[in-house]
C-alpha atoms as a PDB file:
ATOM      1  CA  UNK A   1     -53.517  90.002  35.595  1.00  0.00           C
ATOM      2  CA  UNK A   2     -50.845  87.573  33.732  1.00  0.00           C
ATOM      3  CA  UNK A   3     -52.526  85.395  31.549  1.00  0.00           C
ATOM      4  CA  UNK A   4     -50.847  81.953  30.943  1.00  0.00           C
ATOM      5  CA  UNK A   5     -49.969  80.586  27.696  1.00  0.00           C
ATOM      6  CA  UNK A   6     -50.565  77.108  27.401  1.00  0.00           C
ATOM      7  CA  UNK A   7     -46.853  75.160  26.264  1.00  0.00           C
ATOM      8  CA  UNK A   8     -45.790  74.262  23.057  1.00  0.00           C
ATOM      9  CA  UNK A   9     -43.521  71.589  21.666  1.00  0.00           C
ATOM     10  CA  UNK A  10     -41.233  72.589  19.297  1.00  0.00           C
ATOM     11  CA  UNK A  11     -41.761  71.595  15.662  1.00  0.00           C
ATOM     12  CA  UNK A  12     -39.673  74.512  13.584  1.00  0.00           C
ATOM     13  CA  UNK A  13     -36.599  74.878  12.245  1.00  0.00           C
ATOM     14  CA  UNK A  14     -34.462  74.455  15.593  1.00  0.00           C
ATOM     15  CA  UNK A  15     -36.423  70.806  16.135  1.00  0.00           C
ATOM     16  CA  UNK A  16     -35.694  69.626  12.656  1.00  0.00           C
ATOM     17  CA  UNK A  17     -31.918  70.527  12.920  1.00  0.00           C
ATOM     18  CA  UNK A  18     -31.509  68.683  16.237  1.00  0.00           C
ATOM     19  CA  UNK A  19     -32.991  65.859  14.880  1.00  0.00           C
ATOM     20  CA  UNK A  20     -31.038  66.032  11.778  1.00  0.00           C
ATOM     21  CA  UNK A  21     -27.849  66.798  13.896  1.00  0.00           C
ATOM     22  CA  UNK A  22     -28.547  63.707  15.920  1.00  0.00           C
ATOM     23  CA  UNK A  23     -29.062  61.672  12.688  1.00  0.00           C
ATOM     24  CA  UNK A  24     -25.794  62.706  11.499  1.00  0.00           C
ATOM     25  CA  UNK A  25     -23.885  61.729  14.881  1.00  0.00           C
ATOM     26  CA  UNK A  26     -25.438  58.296  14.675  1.00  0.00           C
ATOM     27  CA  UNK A  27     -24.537  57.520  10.821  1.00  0.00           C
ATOM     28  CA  UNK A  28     -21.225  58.934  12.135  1.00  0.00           C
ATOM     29  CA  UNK A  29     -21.040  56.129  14.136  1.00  0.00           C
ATOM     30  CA  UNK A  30     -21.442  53.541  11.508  1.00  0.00           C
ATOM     31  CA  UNK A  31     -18.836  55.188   8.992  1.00  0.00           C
ATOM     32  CA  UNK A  32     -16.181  54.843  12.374  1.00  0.00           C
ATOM     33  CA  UNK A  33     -17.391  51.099  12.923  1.00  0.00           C
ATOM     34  CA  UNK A  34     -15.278  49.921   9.461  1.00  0.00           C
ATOM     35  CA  UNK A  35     -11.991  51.777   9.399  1.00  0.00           C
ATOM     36  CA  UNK A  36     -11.870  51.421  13.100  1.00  0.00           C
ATOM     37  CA  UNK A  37     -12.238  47.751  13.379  1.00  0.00           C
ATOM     38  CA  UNK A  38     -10.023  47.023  10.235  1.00  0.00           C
ATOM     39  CA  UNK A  39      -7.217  49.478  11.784  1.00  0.00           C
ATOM     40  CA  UNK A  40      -6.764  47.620  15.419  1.00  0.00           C
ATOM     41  CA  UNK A  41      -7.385  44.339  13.775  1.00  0.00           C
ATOM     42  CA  UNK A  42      -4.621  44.718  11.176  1.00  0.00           C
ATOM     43  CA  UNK A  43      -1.818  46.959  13.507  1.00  0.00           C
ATOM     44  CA  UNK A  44      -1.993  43.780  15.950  1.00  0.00           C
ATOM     45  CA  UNK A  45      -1.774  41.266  12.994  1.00  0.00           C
ATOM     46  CA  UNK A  46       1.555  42.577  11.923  1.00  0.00           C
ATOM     47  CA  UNK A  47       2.942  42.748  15.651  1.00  0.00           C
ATOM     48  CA  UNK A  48       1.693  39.934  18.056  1.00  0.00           C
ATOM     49  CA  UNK A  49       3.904  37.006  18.473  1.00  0.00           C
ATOM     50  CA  UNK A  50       2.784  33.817  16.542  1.00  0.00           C
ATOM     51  CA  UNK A  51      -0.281  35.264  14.773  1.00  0.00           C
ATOM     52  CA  UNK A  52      -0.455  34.450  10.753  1.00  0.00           C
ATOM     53  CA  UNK A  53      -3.601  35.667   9.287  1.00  0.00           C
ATOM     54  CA  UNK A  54      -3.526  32.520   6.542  1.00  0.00           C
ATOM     55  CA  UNK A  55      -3.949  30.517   9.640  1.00  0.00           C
ATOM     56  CA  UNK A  56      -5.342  32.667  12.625  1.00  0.00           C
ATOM     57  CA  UNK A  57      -9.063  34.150  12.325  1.00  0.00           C
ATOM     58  CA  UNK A  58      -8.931  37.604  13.429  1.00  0.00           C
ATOM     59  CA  UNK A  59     -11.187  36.670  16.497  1.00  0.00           C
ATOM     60  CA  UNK A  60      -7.820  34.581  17.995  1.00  0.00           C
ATOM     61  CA  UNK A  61      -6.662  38.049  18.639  1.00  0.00           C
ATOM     62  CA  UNK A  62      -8.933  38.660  21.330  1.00  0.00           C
ATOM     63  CA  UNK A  63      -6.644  35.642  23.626  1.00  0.00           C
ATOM     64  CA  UNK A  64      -3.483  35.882  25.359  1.00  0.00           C
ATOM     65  CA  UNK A  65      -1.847  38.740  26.977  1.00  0.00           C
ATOM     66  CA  UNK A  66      -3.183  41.407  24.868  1.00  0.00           C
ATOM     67  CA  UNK A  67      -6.356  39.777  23.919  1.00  0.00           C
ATOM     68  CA  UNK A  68      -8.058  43.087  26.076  1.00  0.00           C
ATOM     69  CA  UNK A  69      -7.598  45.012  22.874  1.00  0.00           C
ATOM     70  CA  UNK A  70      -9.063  42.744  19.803  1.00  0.00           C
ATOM     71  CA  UNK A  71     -12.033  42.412  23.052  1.00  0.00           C
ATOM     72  CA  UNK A  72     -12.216  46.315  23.279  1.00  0.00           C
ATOM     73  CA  UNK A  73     -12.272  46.648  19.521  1.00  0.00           C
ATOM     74  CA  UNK A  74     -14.956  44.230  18.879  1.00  0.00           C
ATOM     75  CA  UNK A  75     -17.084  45.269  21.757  1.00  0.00           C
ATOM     76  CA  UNK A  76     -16.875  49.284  20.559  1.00  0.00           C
ATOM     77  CA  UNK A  77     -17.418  48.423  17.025  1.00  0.00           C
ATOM     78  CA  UNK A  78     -20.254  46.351  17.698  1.00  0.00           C
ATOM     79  CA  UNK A  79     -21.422  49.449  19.850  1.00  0.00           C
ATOM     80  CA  UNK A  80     -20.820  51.772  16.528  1.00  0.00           C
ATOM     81  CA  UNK A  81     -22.491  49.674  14.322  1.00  0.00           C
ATOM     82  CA  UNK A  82     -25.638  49.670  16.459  1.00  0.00           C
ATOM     83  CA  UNK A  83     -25.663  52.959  16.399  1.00  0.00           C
ATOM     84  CA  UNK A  84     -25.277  53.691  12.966  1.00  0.00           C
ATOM     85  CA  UNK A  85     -28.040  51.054  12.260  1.00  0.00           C
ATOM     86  CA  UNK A  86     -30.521  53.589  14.253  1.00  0.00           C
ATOM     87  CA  UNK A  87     -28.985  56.261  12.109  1.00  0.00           C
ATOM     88  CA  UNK A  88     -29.628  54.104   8.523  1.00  0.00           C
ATOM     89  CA  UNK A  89     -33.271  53.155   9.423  1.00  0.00           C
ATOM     90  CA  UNK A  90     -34.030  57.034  10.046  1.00  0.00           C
ATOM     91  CA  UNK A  91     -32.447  57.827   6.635  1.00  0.00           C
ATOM     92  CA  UNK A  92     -33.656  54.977   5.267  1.00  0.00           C
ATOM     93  CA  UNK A  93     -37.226  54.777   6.613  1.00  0.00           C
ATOM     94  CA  UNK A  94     -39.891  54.631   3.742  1.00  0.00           C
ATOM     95  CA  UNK A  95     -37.486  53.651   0.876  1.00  0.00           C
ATOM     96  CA  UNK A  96     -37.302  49.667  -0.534  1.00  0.00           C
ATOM     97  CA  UNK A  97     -35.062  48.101   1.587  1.00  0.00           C
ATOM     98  CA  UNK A  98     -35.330  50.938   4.181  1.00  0.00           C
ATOM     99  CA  UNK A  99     -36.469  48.373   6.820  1.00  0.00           C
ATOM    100  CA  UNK A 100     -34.861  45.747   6.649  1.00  0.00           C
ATOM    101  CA  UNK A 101     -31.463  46.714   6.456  1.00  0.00           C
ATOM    102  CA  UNK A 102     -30.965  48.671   9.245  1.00  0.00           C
ATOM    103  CA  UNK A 103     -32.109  45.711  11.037  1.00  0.00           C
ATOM    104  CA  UNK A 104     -30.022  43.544   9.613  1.00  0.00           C
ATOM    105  CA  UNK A 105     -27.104  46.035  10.706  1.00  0.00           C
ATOM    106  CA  UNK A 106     -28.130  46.453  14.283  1.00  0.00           C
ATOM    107  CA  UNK A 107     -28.070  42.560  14.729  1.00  0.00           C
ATOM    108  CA  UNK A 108     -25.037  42.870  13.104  1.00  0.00           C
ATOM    109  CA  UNK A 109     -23.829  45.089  15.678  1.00  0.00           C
ATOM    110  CA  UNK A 110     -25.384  42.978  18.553  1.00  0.00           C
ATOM    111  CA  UNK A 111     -23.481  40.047  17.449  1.00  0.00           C
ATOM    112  CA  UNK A 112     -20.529  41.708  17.185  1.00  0.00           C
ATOM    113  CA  UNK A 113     -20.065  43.330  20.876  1.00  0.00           C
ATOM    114  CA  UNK A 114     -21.430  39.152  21.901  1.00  0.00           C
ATOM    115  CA  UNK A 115     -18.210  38.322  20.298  1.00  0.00           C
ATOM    116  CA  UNK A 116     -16.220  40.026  22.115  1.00  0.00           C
ATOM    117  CA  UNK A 117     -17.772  39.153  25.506  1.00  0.00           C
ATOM    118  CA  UNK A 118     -17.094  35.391  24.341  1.00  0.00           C
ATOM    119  CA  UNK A 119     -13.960  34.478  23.013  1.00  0.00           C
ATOM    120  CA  UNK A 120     -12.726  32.590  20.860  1.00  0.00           C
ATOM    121  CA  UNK A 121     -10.628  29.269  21.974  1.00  0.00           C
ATOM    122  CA  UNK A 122      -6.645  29.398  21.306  1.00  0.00           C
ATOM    123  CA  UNK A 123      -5.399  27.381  19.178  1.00  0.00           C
ATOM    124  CA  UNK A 124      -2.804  26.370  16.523  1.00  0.00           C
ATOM    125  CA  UNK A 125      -0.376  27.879  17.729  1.00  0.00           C
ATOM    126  CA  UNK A 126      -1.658  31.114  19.119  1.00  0.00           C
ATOM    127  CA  UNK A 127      -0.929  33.081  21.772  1.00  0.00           C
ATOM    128  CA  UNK A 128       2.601  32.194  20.930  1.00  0.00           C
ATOM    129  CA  UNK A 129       3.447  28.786  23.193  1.00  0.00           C
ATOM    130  CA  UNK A 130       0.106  27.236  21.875  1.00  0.00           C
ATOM    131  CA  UNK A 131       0.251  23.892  20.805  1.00  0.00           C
ATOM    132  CA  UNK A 132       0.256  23.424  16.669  1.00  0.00           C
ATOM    133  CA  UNK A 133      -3.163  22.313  15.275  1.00  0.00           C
ATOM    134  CA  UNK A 134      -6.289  21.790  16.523  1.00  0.00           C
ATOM    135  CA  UNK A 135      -7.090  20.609  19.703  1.00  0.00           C
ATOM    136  CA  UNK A 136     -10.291  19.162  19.165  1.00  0.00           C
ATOM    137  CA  UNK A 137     -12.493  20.182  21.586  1.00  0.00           C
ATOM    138  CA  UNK A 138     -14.472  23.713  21.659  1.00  0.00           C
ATOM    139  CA  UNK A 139     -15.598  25.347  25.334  1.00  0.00           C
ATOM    140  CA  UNK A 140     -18.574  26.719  25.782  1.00  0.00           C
ATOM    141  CA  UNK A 141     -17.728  29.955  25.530  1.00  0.00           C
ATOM    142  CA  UNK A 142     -15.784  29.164  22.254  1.00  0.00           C
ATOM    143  CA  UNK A 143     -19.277  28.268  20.948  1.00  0.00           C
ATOM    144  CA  UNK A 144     -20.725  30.992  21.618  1.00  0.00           C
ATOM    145  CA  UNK A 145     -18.350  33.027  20.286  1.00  0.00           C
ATOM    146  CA  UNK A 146     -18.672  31.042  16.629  1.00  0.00           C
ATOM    147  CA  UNK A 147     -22.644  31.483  16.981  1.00  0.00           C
ATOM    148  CA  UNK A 148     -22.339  34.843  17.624  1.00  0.00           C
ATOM    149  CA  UNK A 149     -19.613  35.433  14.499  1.00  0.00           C
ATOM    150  CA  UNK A 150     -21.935  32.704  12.008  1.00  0.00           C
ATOM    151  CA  UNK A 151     -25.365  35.768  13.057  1.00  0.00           C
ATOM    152  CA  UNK A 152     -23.007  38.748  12.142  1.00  0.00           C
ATOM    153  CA  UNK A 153     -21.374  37.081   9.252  1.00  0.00           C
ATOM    154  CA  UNK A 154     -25.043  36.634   7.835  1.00  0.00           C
ATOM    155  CA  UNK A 155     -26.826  39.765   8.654  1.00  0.00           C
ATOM    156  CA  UNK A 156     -23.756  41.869   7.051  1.00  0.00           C
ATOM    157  CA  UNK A 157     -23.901  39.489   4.444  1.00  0.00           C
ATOM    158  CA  UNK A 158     -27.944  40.062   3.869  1.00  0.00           C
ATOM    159  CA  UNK A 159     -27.621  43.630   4.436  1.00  0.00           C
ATOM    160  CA  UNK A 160     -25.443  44.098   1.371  1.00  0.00           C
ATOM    161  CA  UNK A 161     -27.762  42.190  -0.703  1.00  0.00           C
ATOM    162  CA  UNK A 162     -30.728  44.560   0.897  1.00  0.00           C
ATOM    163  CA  UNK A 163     -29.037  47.573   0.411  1.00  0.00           C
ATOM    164  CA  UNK A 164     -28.376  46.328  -3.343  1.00  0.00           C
ATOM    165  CA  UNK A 165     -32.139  46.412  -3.606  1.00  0.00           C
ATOM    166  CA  UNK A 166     -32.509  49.612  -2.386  1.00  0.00           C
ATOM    167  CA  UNK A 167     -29.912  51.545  -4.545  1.00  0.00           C
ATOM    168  CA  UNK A 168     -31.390  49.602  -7.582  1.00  0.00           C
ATOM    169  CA  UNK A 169     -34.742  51.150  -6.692  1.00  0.00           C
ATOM    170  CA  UNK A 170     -33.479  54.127  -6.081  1.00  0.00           C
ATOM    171  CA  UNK A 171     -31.839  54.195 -10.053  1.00  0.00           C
ATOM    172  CA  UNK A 172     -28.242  54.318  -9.074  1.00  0.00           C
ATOM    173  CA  UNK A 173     -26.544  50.873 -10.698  1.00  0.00           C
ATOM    174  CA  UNK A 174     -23.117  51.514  -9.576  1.00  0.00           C
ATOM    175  CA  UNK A 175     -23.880  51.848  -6.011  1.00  0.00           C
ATOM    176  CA  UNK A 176     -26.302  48.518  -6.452  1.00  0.00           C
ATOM    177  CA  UNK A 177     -23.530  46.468  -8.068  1.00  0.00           C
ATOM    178  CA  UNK A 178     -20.984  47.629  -5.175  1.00  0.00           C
ATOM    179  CA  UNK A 179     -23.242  46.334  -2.694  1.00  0.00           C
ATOM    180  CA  UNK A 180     -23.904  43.096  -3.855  1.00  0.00           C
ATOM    181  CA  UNK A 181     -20.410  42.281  -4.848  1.00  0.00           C
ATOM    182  CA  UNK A 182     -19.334  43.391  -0.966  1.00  0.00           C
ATOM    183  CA  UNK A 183     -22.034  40.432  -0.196  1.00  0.00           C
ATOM    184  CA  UNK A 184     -20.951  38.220  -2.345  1.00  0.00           C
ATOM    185  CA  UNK A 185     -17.439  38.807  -1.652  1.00  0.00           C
ATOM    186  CA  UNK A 186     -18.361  38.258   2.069  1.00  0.00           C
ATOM    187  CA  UNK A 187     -20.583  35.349   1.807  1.00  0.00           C
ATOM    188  CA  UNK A 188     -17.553  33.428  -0.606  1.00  0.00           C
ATOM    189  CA  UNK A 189     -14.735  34.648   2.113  1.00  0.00           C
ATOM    190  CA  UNK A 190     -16.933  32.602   4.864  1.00  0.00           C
ATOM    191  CA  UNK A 191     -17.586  29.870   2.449  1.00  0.00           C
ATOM    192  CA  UNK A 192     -13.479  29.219   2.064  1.00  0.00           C
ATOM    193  CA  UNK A 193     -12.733  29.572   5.263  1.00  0.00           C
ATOM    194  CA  UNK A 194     -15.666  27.706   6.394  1.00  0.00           C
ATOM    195  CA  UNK A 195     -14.893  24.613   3.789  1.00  0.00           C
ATOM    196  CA  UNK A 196     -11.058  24.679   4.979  1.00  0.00           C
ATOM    197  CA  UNK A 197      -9.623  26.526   2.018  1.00  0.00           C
ATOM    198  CA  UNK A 198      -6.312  27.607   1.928  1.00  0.00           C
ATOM    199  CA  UNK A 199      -5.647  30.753   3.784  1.00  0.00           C
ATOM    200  CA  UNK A 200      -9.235  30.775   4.816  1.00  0.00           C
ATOM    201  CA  UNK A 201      -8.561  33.168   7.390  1.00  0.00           C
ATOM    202  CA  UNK A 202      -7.574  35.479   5.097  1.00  0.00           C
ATOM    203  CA  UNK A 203     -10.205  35.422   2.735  1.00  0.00           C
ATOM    204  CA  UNK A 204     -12.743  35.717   5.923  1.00  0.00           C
ATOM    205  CA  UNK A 205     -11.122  38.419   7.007  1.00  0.00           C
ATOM    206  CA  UNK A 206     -10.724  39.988   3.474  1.00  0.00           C
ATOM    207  CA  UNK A 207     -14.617  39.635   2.874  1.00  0.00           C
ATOM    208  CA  UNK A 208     -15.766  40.662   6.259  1.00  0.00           C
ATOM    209  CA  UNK A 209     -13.822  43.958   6.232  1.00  0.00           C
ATOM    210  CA  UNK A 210     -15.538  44.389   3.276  1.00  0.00           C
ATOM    211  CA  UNK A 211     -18.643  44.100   3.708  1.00  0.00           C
ATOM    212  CA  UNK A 212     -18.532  46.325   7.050  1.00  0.00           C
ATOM    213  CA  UNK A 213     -16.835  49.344   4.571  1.00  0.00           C
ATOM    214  CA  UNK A 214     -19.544  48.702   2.391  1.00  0.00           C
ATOM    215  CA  UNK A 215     -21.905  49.598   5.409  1.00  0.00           C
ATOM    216  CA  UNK A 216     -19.590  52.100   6.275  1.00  0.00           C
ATOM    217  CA  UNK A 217     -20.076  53.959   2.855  1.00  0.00           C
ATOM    218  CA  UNK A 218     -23.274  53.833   2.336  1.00  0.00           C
ATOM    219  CA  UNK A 219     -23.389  55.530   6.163  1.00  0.00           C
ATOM    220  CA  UNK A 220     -21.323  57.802   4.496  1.00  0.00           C
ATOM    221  CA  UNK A 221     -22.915  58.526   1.525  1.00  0.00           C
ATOM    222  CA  UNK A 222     -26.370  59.056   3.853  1.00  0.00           C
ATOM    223  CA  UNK A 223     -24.785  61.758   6.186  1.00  0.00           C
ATOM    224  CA  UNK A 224     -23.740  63.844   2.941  1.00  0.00           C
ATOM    225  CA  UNK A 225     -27.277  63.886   1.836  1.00  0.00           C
ATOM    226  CA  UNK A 226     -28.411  65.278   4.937  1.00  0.00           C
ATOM    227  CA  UNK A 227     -25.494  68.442   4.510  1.00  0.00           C
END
């Protein structure tokens, strides 16, 4: 007679390293989200027709003939950075700061992928045949996309400052200081731009890539701890 052994779930070493495996894809994700974003932005800035970064937000990419691409790159960033946010508040889980700022990455990461699916208006010039200057009026799906830029802008902003928190706690200074200057540098970029400073677009984009490499390395520095 063949007796039958009731199942069991897997709790050893083999469950443990999947899970840890699948951590490590996912923080993966949010060390891509940075360096990719930055890369597309920057190789179009240098080679569309009509597009000044002193003048042009980084979003106007995502209009004219090519617009498909700056689209693409915000929607699969976004995706990244969602992600990696999972990833961070497994790492992160039980630690000060652990819970909120993987939160405040993932609606980061929301935001982001919204702002590709609205775009922002044309204007001042660009796509090339634009009139100069503003035109005044904003479309509705212009509005969103500014809503859904202002949420990012402030939960990367507030997850630097978090994540300053933590690494305080957690006795490493250097790593706390990075992160809140990456806010702050952030938070001042959107402030200029914001307040129509000169080359506002440029600080913007200056202090957003920053603060999404910040998230990037601390990703970064998460997924070596788990080696």
């Amino acid at each position: 007679m063949t007796v039958l052994q009731p199942a069991t779930t897997a709790t050893g070493p083999t469950a443990t390293g999947s899970a840890t495996s699948a951590t490590r894809v996912l923080l993966a994700c949010a060390i891509a989200a940075a360096p990719l974003f930055a890369a597309v932005s920057l190789a179009q800035v240098f080679t569309r027709e009509g597009f000044d970064l002193t003048r042009h937000p980084l979003s106007m990419l995502s209009t004219g003939d090519l617009g498909w691409l700056q689209i693409a790159n915000f929607l699969l960033s976004g995706a990244l950075t969602v992600a990696g946010a999972i990833g961070l508040g497994r790492v992160l889980r039980g630690t000060p700061g652990g819970t909120w700022a993987p939160r405040l990455v993932l609606v980061a990461g929301v935001a982001m992928a919204a702002a590709g699916v609205f775009v922002m208006d044309p204007g001042d010039g660009f796509p090339a045949g634009t009139p100069l200057g503003q035109t005044g009026t904003l479309s509705g799906i212009g509005l969103m996309h500014m809503v859904a830029g202002s949420i990012a802008f402030t939960a990367y902003i507030a997850a630097c400052f978090v994540l300053g928190r933590h690494f305080s706690r957690a006795g490493r200074p250097g790593f706390a200081a990075a992160s809140r200057l990456s806010g702050l540098a952030f938070a001042l970029g959107d402030l200029w731009a914001m307040t129509g400073g000169t080359a506002g677009s440029l600080t913007l984009a200056i202090g957003a890539i920053t603060g999404m490499a910040w998230i990037a390395v601390t990703a970064a520095d998460r997924w070596l701890a788990l080696r």
